[in-house]
N, C-alpha and C. Protein backbone atom coordinates (compact mmCIF):
# COMPACT_ATOMS: atom_id res chain seq x y z
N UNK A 1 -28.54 -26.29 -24.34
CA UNK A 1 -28.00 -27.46 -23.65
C UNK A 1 -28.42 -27.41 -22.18
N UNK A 2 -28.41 -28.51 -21.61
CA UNK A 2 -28.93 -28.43 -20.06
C UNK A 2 -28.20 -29.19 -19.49
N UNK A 3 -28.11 -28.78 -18.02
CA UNK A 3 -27.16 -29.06 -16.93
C UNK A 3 -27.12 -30.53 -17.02
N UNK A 4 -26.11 -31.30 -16.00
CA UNK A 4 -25.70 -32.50 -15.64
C UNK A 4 -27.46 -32.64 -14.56
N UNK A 5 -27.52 -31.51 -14.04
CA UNK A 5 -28.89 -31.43 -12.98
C UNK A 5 -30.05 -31.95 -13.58
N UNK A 6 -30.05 -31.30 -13.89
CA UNK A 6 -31.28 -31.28 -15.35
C UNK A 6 -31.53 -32.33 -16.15
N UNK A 7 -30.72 -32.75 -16.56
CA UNK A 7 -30.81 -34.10 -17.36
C UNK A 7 -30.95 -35.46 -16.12
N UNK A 8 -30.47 -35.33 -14.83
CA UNK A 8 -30.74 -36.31 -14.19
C UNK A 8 -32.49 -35.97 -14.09
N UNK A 9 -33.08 -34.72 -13.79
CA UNK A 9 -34.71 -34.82 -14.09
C UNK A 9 -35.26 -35.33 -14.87
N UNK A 10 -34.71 -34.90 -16.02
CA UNK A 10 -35.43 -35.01 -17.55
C UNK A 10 -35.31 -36.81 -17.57
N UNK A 11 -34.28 -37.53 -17.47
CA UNK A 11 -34.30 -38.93 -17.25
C UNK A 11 -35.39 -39.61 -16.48
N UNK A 12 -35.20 -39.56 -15.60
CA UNK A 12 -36.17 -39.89 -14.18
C UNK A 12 -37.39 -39.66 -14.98
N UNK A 13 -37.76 -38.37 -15.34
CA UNK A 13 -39.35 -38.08 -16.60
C UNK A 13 -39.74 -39.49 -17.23
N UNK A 14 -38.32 -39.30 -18.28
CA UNK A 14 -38.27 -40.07 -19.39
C UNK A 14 -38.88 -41.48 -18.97
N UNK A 15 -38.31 -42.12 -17.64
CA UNK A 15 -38.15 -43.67 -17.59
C UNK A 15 -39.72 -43.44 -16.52
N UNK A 16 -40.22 -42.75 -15.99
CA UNK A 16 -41.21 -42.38 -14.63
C UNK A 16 -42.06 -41.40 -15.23
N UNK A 17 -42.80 -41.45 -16.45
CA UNK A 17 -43.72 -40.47 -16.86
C UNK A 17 -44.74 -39.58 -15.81
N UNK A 18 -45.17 -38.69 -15.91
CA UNK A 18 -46.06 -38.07 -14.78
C UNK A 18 -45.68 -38.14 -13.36
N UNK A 19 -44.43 -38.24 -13.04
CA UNK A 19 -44.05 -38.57 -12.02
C UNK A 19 -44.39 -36.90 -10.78
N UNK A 20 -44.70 -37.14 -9.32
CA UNK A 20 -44.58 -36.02 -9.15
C UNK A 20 -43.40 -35.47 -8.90
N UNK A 21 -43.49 -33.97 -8.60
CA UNK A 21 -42.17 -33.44 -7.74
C UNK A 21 -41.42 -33.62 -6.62
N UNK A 22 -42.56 -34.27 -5.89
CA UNK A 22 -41.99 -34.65 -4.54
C UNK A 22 -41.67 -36.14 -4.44
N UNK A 23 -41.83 -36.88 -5.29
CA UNK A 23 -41.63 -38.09 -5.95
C UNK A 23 -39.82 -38.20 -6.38
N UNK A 24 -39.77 -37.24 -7.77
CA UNK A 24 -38.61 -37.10 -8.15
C UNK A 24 -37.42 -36.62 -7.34
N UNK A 25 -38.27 -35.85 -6.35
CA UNK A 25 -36.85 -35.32 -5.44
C UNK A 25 -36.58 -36.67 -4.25
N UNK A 26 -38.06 -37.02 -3.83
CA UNK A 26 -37.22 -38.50 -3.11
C UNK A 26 -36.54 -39.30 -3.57
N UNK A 27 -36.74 -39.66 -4.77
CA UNK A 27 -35.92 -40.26 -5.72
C UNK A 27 -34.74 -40.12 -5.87
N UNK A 28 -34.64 -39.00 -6.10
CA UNK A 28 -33.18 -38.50 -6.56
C UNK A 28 -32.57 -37.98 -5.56
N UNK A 29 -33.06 -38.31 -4.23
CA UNK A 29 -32.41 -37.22 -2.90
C UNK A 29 -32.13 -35.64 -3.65
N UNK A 30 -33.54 -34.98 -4.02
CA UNK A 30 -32.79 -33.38 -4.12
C UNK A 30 -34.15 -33.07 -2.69
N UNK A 31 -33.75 -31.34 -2.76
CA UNK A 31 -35.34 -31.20 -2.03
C UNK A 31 -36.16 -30.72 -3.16
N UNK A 32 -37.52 -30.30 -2.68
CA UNK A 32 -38.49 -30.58 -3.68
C UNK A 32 -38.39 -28.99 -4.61
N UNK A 33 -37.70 -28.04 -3.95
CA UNK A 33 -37.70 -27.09 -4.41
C UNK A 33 -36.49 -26.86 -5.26
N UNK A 34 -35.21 -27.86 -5.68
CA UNK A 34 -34.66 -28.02 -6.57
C UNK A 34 -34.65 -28.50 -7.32
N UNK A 35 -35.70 -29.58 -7.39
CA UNK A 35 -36.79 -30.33 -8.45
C UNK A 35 -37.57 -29.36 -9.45
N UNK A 36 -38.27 -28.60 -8.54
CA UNK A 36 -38.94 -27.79 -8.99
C UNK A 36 -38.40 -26.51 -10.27
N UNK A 37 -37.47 -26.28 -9.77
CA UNK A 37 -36.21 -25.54 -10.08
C UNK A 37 -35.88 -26.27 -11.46
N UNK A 38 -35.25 -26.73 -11.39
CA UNK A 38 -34.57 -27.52 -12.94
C UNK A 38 -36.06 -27.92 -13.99
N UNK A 39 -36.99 -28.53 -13.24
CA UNK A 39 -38.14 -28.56 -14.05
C UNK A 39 -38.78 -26.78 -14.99
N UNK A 40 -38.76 -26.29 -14.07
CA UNK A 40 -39.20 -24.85 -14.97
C UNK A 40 -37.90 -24.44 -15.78
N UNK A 41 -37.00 -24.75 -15.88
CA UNK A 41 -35.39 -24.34 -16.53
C UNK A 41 -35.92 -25.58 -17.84
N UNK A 42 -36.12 -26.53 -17.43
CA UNK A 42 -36.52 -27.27 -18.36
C UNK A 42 -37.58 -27.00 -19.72
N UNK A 43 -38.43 -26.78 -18.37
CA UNK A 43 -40.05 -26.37 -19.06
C UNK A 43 -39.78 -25.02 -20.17
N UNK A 44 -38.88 -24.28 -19.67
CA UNK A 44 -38.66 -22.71 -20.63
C UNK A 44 -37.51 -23.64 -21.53
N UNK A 45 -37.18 -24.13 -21.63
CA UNK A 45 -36.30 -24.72 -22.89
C UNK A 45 -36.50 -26.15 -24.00
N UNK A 46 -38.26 -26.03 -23.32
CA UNK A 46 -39.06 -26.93 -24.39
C UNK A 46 -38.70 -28.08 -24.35
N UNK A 47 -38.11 -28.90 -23.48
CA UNK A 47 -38.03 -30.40 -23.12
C UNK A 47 -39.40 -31.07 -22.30
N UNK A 48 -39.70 -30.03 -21.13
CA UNK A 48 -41.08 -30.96 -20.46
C UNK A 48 -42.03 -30.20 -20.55
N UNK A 49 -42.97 -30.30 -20.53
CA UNK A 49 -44.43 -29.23 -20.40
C UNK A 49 -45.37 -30.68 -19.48
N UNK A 50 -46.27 -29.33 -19.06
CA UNK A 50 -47.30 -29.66 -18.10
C UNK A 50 -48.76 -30.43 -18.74
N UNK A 51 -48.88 -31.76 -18.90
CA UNK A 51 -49.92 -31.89 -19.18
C UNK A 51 -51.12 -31.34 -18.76
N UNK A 52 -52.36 -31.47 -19.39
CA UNK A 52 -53.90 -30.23 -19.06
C UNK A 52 -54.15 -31.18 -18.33
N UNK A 53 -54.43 -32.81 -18.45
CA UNK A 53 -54.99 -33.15 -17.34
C UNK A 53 -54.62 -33.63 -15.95
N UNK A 54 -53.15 -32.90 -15.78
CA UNK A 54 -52.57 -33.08 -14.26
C UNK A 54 -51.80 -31.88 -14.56
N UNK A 55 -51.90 -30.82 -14.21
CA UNK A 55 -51.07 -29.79 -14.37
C UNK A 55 -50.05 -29.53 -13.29
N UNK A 56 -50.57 -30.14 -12.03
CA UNK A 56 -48.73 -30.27 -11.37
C UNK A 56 -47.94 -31.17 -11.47
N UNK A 57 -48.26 -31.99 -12.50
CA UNK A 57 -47.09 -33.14 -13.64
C UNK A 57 -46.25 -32.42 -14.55
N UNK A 58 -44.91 -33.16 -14.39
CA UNK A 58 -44.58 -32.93 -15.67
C UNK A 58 -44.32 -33.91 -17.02
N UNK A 59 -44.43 -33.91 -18.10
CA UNK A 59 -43.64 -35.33 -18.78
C UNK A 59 -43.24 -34.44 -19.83
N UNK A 60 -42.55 -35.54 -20.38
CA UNK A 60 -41.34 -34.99 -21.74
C UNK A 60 -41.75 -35.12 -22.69
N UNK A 61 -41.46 -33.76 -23.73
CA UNK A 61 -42.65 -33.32 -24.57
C UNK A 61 -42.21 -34.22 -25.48
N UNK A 62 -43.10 -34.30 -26.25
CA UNK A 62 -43.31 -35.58 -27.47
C UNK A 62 -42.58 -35.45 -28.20
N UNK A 63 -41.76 -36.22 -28.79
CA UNK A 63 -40.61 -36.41 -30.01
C UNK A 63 -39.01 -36.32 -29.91
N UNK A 64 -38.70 -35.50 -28.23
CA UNK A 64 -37.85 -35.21 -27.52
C UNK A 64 -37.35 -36.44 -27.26
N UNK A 65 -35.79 -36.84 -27.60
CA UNK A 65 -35.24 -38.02 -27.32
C UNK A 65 -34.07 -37.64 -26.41
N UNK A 66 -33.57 -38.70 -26.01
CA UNK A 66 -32.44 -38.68 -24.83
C UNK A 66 -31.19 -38.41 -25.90
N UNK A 67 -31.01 -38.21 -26.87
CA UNK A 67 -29.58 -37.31 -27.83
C UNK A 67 -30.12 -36.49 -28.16
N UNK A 68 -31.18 -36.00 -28.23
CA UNK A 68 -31.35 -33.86 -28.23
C UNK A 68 -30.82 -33.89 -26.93
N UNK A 69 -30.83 -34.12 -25.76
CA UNK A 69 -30.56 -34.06 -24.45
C UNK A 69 -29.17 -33.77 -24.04
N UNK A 70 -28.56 -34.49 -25.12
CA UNK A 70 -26.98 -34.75 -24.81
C UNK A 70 -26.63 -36.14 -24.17
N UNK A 71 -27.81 -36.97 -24.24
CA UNK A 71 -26.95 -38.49 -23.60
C UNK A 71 -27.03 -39.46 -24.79
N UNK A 72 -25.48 -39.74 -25.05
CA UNK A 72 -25.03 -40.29 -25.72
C UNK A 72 -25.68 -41.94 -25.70
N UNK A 73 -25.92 -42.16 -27.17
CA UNK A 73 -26.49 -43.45 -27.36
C UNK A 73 -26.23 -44.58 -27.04
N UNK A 74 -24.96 -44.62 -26.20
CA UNK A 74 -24.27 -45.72 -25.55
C UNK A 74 -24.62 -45.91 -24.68
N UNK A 75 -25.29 -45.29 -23.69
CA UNK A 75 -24.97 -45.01 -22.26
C UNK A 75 -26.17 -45.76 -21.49
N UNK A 76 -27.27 -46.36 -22.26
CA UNK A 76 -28.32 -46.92 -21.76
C UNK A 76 -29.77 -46.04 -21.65
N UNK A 77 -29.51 -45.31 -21.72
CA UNK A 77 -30.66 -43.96 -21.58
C UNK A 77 -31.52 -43.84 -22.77
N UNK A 78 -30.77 -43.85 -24.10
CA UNK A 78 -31.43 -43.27 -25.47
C UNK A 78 -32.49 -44.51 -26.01
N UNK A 79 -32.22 -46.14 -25.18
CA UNK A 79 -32.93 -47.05 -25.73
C UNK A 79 -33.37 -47.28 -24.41
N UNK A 80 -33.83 -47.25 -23.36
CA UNK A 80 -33.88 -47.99 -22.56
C UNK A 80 -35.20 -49.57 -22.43
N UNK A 81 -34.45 -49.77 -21.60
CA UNK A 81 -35.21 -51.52 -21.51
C UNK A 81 -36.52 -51.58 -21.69
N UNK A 82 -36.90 -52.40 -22.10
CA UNK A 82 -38.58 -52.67 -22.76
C UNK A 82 -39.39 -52.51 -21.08
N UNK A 83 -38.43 -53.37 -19.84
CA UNK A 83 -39.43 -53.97 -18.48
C UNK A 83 -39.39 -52.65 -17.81
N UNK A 84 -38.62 -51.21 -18.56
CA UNK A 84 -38.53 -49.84 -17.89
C UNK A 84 -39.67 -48.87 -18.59
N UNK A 85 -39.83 -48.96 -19.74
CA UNK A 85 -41.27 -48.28 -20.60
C UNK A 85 -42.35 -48.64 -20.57
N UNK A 86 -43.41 -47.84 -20.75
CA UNK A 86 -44.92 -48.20 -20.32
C UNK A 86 -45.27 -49.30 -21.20
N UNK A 87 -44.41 -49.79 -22.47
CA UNK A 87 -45.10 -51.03 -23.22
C UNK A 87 -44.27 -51.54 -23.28
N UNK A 88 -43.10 -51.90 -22.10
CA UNK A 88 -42.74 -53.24 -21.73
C UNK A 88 -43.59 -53.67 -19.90
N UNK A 89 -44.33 -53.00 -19.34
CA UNK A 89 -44.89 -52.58 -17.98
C UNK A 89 -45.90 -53.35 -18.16
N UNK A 90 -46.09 -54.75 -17.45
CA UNK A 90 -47.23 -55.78 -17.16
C UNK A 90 -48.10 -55.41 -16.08
C-alpha cells in the first residue's frame, strides 16, 4: 500500500504522463527532492518505472489502475475525464 504522499505523485503521473520532477514538485508545491523521494518508494513497489527513452521520467507502469492504488472508484481518479487523457487531448 502507499502513502496519502505517494498517491498524490502517482496521480499527477497518471493524469501528466512523463511529467518531470521538477514539474511535479511545482505542481504539487513539494521540493524536488521529496518528489524524488516518493517516486523511488514508488518505483521499488512496481507502480512507476523509468521509461528507456527518457530515463529521468517517470510514468505508470502499464495495467496499473487508480484501485490497485487504493483510490476508490468514486472519487474521480479511477475514470478520469476524456479532456484530462492523452485521447481526449486535441
Amino acid at each position: 500500500m502507499i502513502t496519502k504522499a505517494q498517491m498524490r505523485v502517482w496521480v499527477y503521473l497518471y493524469l501528466h504522463p512523463m511529467a518531470s520532477v521538477r514539474v511535479i514538485a511545482r505542481d504539487l508545491d513539494l521540493t524536488v527532492a521529496t518528489v524524488h523521494y516518493h517516486l523511488k518508494n514508488l518505483e521499488r513497489q512496481g507502480y512507476v518505472t523509468r521509461p528507456p527513452q527518457r530515463p529521468s521520467a517517470f510514468v505508470i507502469v502499464p495495467g496499473r489502475r487508480a484501485a490497485e492504488v487504493g483510490i476508490p472508484p468514486d472519487d474521480g481518479f479511477a475514470q478520469p475525464a476524456p479532456a484530462l487523457t492523452r485521447e481526449g487531448a486535441r
